[in-house]
C-alpha atoms as a PDB file:
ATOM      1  CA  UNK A   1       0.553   8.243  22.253  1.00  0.00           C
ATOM      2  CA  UNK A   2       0.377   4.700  23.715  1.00  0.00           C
ATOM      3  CA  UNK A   3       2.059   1.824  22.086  1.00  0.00           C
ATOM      4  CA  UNK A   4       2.710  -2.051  22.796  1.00  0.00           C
ATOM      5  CA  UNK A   5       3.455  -5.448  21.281  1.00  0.00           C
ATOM      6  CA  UNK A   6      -0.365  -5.875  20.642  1.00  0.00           C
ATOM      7  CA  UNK A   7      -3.592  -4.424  22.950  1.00  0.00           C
ATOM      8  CA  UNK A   8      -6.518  -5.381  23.651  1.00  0.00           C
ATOM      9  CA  UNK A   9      -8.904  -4.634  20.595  1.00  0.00           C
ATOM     10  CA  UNK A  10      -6.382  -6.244  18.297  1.00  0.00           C
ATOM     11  CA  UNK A  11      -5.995  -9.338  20.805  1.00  0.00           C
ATOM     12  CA  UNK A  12      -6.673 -12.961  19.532  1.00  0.00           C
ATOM     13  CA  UNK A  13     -10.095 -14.088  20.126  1.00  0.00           C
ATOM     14  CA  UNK A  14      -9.918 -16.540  23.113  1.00  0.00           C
ATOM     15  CA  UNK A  15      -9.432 -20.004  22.283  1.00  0.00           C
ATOM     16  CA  UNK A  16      -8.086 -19.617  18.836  1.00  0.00           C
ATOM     17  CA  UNK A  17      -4.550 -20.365  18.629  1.00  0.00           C
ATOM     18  CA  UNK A  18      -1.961 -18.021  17.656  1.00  0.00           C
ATOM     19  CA  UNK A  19      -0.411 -19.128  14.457  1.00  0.00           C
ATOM     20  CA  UNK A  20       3.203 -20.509  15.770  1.00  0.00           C
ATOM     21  CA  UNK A  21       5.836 -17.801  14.744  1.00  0.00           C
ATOM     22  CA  UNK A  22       9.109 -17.452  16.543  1.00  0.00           C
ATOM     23  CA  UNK A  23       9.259 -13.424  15.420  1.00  0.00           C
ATOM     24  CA  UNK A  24       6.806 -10.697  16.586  1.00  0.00           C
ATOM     25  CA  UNK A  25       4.549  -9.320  13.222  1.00  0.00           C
ATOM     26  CA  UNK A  26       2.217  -6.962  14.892  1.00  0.00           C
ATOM     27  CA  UNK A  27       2.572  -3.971  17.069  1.00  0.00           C
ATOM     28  CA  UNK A  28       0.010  -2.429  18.511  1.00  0.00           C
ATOM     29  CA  UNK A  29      -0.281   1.465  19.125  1.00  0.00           C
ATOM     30  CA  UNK A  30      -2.843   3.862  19.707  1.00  0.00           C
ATOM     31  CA  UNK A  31      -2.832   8.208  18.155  1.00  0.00           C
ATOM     32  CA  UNK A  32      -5.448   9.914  20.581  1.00  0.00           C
ATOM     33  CA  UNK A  33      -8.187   7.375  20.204  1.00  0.00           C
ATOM     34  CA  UNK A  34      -7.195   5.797  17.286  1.00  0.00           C
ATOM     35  CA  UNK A  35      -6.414   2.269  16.899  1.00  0.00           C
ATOM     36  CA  UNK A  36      -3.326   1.027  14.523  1.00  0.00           C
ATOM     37  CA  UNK A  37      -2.133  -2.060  14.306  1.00  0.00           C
ATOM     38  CA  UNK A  38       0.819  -2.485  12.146  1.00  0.00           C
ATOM     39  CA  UNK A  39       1.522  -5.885  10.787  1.00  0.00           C
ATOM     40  CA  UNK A  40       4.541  -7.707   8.733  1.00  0.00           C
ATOM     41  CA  UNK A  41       3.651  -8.881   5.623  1.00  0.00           C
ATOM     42  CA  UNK A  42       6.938 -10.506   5.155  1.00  0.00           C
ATOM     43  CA  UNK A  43       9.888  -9.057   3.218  1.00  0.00           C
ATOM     44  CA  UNK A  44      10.554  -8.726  -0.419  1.00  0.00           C
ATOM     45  CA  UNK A  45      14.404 -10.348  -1.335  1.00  0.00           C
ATOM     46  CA  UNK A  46      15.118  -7.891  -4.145  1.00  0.00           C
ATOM     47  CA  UNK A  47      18.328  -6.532  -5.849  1.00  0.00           C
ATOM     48  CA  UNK A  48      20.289  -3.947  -3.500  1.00  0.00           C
ATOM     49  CA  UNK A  49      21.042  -1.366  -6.104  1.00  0.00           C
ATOM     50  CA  UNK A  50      17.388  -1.028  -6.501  1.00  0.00           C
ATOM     51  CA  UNK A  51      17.974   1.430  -3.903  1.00  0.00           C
ATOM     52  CA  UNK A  52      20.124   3.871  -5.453  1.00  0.00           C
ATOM     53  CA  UNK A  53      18.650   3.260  -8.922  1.00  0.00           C
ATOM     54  CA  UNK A  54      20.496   6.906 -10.010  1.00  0.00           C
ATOM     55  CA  UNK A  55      24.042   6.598  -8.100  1.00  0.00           C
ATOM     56  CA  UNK A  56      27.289   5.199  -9.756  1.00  0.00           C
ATOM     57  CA  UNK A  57      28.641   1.895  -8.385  1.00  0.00           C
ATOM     58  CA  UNK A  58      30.607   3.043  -5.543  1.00  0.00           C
ATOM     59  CA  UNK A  59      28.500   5.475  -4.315  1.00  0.00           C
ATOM     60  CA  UNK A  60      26.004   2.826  -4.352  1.00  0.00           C
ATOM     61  CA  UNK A  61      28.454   0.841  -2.439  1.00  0.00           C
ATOM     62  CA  UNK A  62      29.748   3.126  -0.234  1.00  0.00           C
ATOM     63  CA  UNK A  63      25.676   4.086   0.777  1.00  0.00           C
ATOM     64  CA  UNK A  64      25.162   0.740   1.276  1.00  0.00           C
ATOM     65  CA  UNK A  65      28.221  -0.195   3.547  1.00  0.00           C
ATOM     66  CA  UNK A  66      27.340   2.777   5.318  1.00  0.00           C
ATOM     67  CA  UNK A  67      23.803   1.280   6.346  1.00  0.00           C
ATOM     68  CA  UNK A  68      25.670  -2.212   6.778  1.00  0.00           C
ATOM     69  CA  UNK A  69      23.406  -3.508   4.001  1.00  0.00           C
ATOM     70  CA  UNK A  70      24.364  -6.364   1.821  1.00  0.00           C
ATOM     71  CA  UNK A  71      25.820  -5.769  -1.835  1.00  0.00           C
ATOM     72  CA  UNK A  72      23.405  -8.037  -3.964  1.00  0.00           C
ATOM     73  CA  UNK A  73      20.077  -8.479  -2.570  1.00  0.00           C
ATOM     74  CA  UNK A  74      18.470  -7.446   0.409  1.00  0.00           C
ATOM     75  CA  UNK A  75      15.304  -8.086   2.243  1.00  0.00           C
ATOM     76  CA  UNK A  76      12.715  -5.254   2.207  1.00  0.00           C
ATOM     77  CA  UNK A  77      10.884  -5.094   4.882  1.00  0.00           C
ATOM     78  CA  UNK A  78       6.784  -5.103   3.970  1.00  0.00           C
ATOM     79  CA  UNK A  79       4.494  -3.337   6.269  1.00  0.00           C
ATOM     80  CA  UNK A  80       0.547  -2.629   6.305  1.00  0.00           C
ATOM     81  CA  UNK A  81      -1.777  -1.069   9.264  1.00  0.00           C
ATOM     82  CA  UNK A  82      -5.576  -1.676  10.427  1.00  0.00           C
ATOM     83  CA  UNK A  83      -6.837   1.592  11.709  1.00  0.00           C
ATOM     84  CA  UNK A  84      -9.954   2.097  13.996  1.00  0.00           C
ATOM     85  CA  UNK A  85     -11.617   4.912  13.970  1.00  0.00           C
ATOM     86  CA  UNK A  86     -15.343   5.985  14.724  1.00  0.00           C
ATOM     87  CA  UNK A  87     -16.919   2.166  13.942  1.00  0.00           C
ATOM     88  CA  UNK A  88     -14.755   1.901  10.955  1.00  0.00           C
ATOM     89  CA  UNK A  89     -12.242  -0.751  10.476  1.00  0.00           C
ATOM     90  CA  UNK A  90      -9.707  -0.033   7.654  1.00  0.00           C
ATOM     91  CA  UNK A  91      -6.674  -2.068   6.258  1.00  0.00           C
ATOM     92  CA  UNK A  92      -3.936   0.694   4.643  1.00  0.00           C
ATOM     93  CA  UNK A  93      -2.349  -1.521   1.611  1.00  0.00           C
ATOM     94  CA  UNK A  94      -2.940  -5.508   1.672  1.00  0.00           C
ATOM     95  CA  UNK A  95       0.807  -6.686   1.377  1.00  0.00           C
ATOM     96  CA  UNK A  96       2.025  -9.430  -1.491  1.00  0.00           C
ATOM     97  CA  UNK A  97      -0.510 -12.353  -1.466  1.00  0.00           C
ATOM     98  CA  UNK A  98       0.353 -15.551  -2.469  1.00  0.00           C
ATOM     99  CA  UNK A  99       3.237 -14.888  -5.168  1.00  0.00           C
ATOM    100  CA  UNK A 100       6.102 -17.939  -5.821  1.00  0.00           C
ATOM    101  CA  UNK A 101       8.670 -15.123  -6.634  1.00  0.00           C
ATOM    102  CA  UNK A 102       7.631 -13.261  -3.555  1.00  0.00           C
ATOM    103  CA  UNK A 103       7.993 -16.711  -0.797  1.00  0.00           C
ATOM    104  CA  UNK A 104       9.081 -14.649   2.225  1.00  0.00           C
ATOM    105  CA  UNK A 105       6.336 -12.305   1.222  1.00  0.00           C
ATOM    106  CA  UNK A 106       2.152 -12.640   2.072  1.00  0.00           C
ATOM    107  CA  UNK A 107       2.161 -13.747   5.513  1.00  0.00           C
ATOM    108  CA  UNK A 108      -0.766 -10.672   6.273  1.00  0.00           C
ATOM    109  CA  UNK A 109      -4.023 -13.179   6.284  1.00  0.00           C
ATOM    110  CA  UNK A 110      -2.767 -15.833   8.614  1.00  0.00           C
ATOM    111  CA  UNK A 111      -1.295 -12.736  10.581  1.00  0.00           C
ATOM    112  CA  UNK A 112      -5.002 -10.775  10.484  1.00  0.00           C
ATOM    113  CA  UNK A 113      -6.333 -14.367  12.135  1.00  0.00           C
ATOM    114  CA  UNK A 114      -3.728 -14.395  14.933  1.00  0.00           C
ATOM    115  CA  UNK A 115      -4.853 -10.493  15.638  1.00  0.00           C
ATOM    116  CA  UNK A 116      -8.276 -11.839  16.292  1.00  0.00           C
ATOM    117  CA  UNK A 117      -9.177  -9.815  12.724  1.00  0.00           C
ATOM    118  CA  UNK A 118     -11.582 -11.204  10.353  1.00  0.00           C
ATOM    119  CA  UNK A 119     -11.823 -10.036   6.918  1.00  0.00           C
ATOM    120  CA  UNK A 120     -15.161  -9.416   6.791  1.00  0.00           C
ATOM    121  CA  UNK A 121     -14.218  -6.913   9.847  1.00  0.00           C
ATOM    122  CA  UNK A 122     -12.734  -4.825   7.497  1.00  0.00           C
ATOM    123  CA  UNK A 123     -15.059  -2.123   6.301  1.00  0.00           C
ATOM    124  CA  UNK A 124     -12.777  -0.278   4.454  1.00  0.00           C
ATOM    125  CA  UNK A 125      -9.225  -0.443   2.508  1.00  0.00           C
ATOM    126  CA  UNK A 126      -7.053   2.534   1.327  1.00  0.00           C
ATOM    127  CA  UNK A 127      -4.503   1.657  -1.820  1.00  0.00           C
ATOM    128  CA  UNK A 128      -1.649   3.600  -1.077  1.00  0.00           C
ATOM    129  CA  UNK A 129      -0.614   2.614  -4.575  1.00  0.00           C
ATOM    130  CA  UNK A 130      -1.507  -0.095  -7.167  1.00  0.00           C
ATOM    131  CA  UNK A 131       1.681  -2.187  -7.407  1.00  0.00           C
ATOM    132  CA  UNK A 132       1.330  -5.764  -6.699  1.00  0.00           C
ATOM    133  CA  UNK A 133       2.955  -5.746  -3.188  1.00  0.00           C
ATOM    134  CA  UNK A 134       0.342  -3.680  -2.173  1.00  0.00           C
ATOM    135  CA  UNK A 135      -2.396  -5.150  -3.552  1.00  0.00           C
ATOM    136  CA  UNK A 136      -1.871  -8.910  -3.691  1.00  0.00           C
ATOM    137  CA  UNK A 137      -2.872  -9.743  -0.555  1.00  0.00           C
ATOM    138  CA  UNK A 138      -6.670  -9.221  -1.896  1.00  0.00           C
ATOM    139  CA  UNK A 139      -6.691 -10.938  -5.258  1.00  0.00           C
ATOM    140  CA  UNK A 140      -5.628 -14.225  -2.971  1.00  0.00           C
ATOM    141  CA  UNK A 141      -7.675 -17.191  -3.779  1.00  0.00           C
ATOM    142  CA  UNK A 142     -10.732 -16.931  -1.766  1.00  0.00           C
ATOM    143  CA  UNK A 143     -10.626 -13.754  -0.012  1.00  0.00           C
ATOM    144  CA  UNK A 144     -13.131 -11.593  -1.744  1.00  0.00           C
ATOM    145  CA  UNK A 145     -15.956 -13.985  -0.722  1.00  0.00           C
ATOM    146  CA  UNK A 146     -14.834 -13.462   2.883  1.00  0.00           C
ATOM    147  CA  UNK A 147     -15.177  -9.760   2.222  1.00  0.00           C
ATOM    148  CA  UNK A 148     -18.040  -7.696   3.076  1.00  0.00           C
ATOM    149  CA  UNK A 149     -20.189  -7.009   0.002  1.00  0.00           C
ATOM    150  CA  UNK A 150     -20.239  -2.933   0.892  1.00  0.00           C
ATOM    151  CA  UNK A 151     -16.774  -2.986   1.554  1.00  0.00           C
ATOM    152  CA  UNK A 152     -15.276   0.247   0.508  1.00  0.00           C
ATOM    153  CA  UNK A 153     -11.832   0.679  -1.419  1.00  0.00           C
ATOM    154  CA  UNK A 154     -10.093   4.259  -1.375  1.00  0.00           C
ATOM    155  CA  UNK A 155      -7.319   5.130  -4.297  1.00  0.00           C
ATOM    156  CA  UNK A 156      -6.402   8.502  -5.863  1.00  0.00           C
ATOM    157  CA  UNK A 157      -8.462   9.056  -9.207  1.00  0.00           C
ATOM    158  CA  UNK A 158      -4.956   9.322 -10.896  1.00  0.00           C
ATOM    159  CA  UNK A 159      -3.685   6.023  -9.666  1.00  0.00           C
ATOM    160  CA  UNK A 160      -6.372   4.248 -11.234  1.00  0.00           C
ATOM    161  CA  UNK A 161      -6.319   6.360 -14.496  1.00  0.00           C
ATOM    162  CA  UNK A 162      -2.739   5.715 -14.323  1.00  0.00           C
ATOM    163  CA  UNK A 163      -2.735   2.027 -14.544  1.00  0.00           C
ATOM    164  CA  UNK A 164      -4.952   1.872 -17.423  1.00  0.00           C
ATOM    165  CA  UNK A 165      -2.142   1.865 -19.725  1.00  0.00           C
ATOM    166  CA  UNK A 166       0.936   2.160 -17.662  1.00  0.00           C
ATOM    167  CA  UNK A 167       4.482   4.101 -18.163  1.00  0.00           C
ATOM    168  CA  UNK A 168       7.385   2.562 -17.024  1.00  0.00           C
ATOM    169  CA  UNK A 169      10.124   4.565 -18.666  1.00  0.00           C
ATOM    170  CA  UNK A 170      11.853   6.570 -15.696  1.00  0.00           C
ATOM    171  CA  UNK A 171      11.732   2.607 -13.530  1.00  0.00           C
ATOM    172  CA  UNK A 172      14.841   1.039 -13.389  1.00  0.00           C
ATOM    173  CA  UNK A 173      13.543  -2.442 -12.265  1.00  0.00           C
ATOM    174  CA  UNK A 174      14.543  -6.598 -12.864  1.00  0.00           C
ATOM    175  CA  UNK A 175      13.115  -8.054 -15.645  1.00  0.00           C
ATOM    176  CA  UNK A 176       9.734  -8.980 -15.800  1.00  0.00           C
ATOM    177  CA  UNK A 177       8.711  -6.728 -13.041  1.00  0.00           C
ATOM    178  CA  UNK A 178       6.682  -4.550 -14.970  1.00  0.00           C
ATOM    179  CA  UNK A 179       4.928  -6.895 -16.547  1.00  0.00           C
ATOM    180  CA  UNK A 180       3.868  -8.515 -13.120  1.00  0.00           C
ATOM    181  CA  UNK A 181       2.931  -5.036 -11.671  1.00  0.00           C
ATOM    182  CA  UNK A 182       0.936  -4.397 -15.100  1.00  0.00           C
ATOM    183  CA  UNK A 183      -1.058  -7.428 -15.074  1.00  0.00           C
ATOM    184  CA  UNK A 184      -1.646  -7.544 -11.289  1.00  0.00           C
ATOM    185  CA  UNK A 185      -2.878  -3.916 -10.913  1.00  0.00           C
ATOM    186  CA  UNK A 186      -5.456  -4.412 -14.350  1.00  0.00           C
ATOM    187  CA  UNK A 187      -6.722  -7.612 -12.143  1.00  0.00           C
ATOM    188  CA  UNK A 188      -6.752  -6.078  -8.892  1.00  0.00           C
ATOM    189  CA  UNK A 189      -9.177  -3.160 -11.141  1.00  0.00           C
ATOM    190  CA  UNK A 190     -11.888  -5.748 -13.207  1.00  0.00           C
ATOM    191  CA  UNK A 191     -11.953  -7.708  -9.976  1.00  0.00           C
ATOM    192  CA  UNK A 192     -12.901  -4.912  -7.603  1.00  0.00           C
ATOM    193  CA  UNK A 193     -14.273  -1.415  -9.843  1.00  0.00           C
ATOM    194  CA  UNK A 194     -17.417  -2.000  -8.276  1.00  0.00           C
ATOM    195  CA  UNK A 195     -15.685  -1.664  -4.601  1.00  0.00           C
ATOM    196  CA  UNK A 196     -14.011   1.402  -5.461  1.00  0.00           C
ATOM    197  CA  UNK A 197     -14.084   4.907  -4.521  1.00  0.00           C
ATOM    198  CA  UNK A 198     -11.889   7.580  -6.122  1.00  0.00           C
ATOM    199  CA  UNK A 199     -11.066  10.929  -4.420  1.00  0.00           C
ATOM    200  CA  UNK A 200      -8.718  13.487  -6.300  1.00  0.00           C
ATOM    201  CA  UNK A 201      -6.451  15.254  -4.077  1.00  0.00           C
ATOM    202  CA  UNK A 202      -7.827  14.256  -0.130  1.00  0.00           C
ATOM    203  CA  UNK A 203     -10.342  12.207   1.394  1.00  0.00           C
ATOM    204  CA  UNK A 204     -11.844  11.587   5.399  1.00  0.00           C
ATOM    205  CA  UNK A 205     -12.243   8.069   5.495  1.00  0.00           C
ATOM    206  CA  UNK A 206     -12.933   8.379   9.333  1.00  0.00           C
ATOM    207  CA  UNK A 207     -12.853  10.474  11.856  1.00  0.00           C
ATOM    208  CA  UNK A 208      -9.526  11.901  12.268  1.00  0.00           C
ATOM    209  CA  UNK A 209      -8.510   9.206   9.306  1.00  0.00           C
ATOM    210  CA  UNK A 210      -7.590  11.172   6.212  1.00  0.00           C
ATOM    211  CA  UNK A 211      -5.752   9.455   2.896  1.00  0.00           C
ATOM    212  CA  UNK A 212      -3.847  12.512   0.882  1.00  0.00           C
ATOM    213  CA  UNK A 213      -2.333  11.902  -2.479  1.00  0.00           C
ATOM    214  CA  UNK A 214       1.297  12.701  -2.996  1.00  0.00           C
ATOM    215  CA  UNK A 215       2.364  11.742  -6.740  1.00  0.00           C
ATOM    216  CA  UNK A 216       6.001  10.689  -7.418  1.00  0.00           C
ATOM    217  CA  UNK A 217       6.250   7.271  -6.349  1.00  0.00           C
ATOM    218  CA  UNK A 218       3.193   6.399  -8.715  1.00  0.00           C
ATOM    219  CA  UNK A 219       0.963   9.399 -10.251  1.00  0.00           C
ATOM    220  CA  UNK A 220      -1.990   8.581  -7.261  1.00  0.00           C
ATOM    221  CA  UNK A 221       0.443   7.621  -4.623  1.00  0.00           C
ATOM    222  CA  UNK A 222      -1.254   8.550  -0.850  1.00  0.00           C
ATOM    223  CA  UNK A 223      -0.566   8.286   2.173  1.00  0.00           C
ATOM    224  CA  UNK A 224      -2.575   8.036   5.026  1.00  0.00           C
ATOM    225  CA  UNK A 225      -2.494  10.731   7.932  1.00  0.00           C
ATOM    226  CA  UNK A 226      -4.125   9.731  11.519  1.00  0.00           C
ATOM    227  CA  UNK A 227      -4.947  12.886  13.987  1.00  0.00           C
ATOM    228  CA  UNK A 228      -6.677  12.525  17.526  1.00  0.00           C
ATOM    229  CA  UNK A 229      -6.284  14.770  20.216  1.00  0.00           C
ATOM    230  CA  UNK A 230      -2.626  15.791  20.460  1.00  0.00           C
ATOM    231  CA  UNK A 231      -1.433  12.988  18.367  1.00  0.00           C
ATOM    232  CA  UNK A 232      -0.122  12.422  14.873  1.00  0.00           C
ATOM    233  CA  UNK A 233       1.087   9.064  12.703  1.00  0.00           C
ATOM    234  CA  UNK A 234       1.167   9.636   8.894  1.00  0.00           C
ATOM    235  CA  UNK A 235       1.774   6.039   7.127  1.00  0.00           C
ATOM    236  CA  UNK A 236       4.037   7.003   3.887  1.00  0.00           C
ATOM    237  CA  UNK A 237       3.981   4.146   2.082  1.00  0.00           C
ATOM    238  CA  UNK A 238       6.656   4.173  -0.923  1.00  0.00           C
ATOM    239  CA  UNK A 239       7.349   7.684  -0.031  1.00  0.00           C
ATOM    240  CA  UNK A 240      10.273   6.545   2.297  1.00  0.00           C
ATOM    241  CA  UNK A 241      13.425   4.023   1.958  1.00  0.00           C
ATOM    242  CA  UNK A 242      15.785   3.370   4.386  1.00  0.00           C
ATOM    243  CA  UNK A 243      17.888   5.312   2.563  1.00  0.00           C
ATOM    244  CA  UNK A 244      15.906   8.128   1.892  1.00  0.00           C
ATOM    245  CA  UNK A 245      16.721   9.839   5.258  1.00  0.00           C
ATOM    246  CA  UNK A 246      20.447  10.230   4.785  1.00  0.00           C
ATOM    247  CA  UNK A 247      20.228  10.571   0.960  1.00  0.00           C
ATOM    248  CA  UNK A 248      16.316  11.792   0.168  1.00  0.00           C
ATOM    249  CA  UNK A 249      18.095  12.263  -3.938  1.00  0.00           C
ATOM    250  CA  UNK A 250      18.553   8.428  -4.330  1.00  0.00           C
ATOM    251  CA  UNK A 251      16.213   7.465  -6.274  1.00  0.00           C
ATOM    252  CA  UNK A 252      14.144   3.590  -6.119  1.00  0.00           C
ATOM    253  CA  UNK A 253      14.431   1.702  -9.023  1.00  0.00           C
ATOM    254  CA  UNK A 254      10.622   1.358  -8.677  1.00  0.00           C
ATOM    255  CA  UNK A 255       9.329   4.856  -8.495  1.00  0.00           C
ATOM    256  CA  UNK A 256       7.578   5.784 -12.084  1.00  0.00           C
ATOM    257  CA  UNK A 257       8.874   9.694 -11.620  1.00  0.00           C
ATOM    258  CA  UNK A 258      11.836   9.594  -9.245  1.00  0.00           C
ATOM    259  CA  UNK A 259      12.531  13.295  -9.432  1.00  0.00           C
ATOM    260  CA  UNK A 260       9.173  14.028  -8.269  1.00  0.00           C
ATOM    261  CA  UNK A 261       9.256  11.569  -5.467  1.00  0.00           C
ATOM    262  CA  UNK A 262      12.520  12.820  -4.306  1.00  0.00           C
ATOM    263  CA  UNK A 263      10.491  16.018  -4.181  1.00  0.00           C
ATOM    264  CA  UNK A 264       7.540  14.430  -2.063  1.00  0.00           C
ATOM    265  CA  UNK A 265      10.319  12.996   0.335  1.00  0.00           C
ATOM    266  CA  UNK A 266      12.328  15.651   1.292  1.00  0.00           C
ATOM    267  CA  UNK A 267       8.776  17.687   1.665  1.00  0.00           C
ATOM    268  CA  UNK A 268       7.590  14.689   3.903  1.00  0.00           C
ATOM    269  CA  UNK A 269      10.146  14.441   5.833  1.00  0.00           C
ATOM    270  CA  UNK A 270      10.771  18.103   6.173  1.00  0.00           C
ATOM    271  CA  UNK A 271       7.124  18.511   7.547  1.00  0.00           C
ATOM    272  CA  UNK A 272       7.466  15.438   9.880  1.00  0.00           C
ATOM    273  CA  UNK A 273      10.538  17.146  11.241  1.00  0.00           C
ATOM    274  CA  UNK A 274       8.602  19.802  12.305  1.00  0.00           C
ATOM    275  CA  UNK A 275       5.629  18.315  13.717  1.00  0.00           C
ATOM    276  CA  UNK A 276       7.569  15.401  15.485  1.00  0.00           C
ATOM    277  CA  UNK A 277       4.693  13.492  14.555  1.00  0.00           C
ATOM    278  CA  UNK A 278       5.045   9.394  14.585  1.00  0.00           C
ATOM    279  CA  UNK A 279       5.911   8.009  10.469  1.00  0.00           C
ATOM    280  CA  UNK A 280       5.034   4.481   9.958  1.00  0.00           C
ATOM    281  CA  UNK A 281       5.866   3.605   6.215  1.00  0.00           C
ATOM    282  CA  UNK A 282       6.108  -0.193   4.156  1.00  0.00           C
ATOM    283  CA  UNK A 283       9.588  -0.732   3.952  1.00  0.00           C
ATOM    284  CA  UNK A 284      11.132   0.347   6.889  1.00  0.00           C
ATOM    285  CA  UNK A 285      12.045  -2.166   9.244  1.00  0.00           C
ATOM    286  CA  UNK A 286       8.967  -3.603  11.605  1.00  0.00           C
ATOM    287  CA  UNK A 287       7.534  -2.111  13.200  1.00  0.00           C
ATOM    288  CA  UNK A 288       8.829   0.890  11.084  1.00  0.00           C
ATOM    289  CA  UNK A 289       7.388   3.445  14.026  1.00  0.00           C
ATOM    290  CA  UNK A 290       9.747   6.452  15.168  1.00  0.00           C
ATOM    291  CA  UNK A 291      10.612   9.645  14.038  1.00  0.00           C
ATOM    292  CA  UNK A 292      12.333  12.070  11.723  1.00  0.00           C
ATOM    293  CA  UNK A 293      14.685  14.364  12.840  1.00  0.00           C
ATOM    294  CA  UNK A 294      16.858  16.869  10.099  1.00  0.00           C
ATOM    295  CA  UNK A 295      19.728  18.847  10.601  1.00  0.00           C
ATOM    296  CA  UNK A 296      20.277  21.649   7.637  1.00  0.00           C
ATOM    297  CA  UNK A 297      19.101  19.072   4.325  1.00  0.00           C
ATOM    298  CA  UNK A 298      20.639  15.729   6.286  1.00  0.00           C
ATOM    299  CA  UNK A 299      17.312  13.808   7.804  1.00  0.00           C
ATOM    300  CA  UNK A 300      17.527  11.115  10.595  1.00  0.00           C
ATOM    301  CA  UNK A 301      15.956   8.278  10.915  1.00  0.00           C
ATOM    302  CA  UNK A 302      14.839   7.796  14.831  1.00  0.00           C
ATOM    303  CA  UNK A 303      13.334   4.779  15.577  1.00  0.00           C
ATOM    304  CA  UNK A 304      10.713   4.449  18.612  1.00  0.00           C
ATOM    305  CA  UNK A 305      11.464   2.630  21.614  1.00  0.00           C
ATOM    306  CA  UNK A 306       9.697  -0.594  21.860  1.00  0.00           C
ATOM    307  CA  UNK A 307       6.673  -0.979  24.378  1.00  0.00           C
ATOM    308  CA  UNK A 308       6.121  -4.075  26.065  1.00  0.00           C
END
């Protein structure tokens, strides 16, 4: 498995300039012969106890000084991937879009330009999930006309289902979030039924390009698993916190059946464990690539080394 900053097929066209950023947002890898791109979308200032929605205060504290995080609010990181695979060109999640309580968020379509990516390149997406910072990105004023008019979009039957009339009972989220996530996933569905294609449990959207559904997070959460050759990324999505490798019980204020998706963690990460394949996931730290390593129930977070 081959990684850099960015690589060739994801290189800006020649002539167009870069968009002027002082930070690298795209990393460049490639799983057997696969292309990924992972790009920042930006990062999400929300409340630190969000978390460790199910932990007292000073656990929550304690978890928190342990990963030298701040006490109020902390920026989560907000990742998505283009994958290449047998003429197919497919964006995993679409980031925030243009949202004024989101500012640091939404950076992906200026950040698809400077990758020498157009949208209407895109011949598929895959929805890990419905909620807004994973779907913004294509309700953002003009984009669907850049779109290609037999552009596919892959989400678990159940996600869509789900968000039909949603239940936010078992979320432990700031006010007026589910309201926002409500309204933004109905949109995202009247604006793009016609582009969608369900699968229930597993589908091949390209060779060696196969989105799974995992539950717990949201009812049709998925992730996407890449294979080629002797290589191996699975992109987790929600299924994975930074805190989820040291305490995989901690539940996110966000996740609509946290016992369940503390189940679908610790099964994750187990199974990455074993495989040593690479996890990529949206809110790890960019470029989020590395892997997980476990000792009896305590997992490790190990971070790739950086190729330039």
């Amino acid at each position: 498995m081959s990684m850099s900053l960015d690589s060739t097929p994801y290189a800006s066209h020649p002539g167009r300039p870069p968009h002027d950023e002082l930070v690298p947002s795209r990393y460049a890898l490639k799983v057997g012969d696969i292309d990924v791109l992972v790009i920042s979308d930006g990062v999400l200032a929300l409340p630190t106890k969000m978390l460790a929605a199910n932990a007292d205060p000073a656990e929550r504290q304690a978890v928190m000084d342990d990963l030298k995080l701040p006490p109020e609010m902390v920026d989560w990181p907000l990742n998505v991937v283009v994958v290449r695979s047998g003429g197919r060109t497919i964006l995993v999640d679409a980031g925030a879009g243009a949202n004024p309580n989101l500012p640091k968020a939404g950076q992906l379509g200026h950040r698809l330009e400077a990758a020498g990516i157009d949208l209407a390149d895109l011949t598929d997406v895959v929805v890990t999930h419905m909620h807004m910072d994973h779907i913004g990105g294509l309700l953002v004023d003009g984009v669907k006309e850049r779109l290609r008019p037999d552009l596919r979009i892959h989400a678990a039957a159940a996600e869509v289902e789900f968000w039909a009339k949603p239940d936010f009972s078992l979320t432990v989220m700031p006010s007026g979030f589910p309201e926002a996530l409500e309204s933004t996933a109905q949109r995202f569905l009247r604006e793009y039924r016609s582009h969608l294609r369900t699968f229930e449990e597993q589908h091949e959207i390209a060779p060696g390009v196969v989105v799974t559904r995992t539950g717990g997070h949201t009812p049709g959460h998925s992730v996407v698993r890449l294979k080629s050759g002797g290589d191996r990324l699975t992109f987790a999505g929600d299924a994975v916190f930074q805190v989820g490798f040291d305490h995989p019980d901690l539940h996110n204020g966000f996740e609509h059946d946290p016992m369940e998706a503390a189940r679908v963690r610790v099964r994750l990460l187990r199974e990455m464990a074993e495989t040593g394949e690479m996890l990529v996931a949206t809110h790890l730290s960019f470029p989020s690539l590395g892997h997980v390593a476990v000792t009896g129930d305590v997992f490790r977070w190990v971070p790739a080394t950086w190729d330039y």
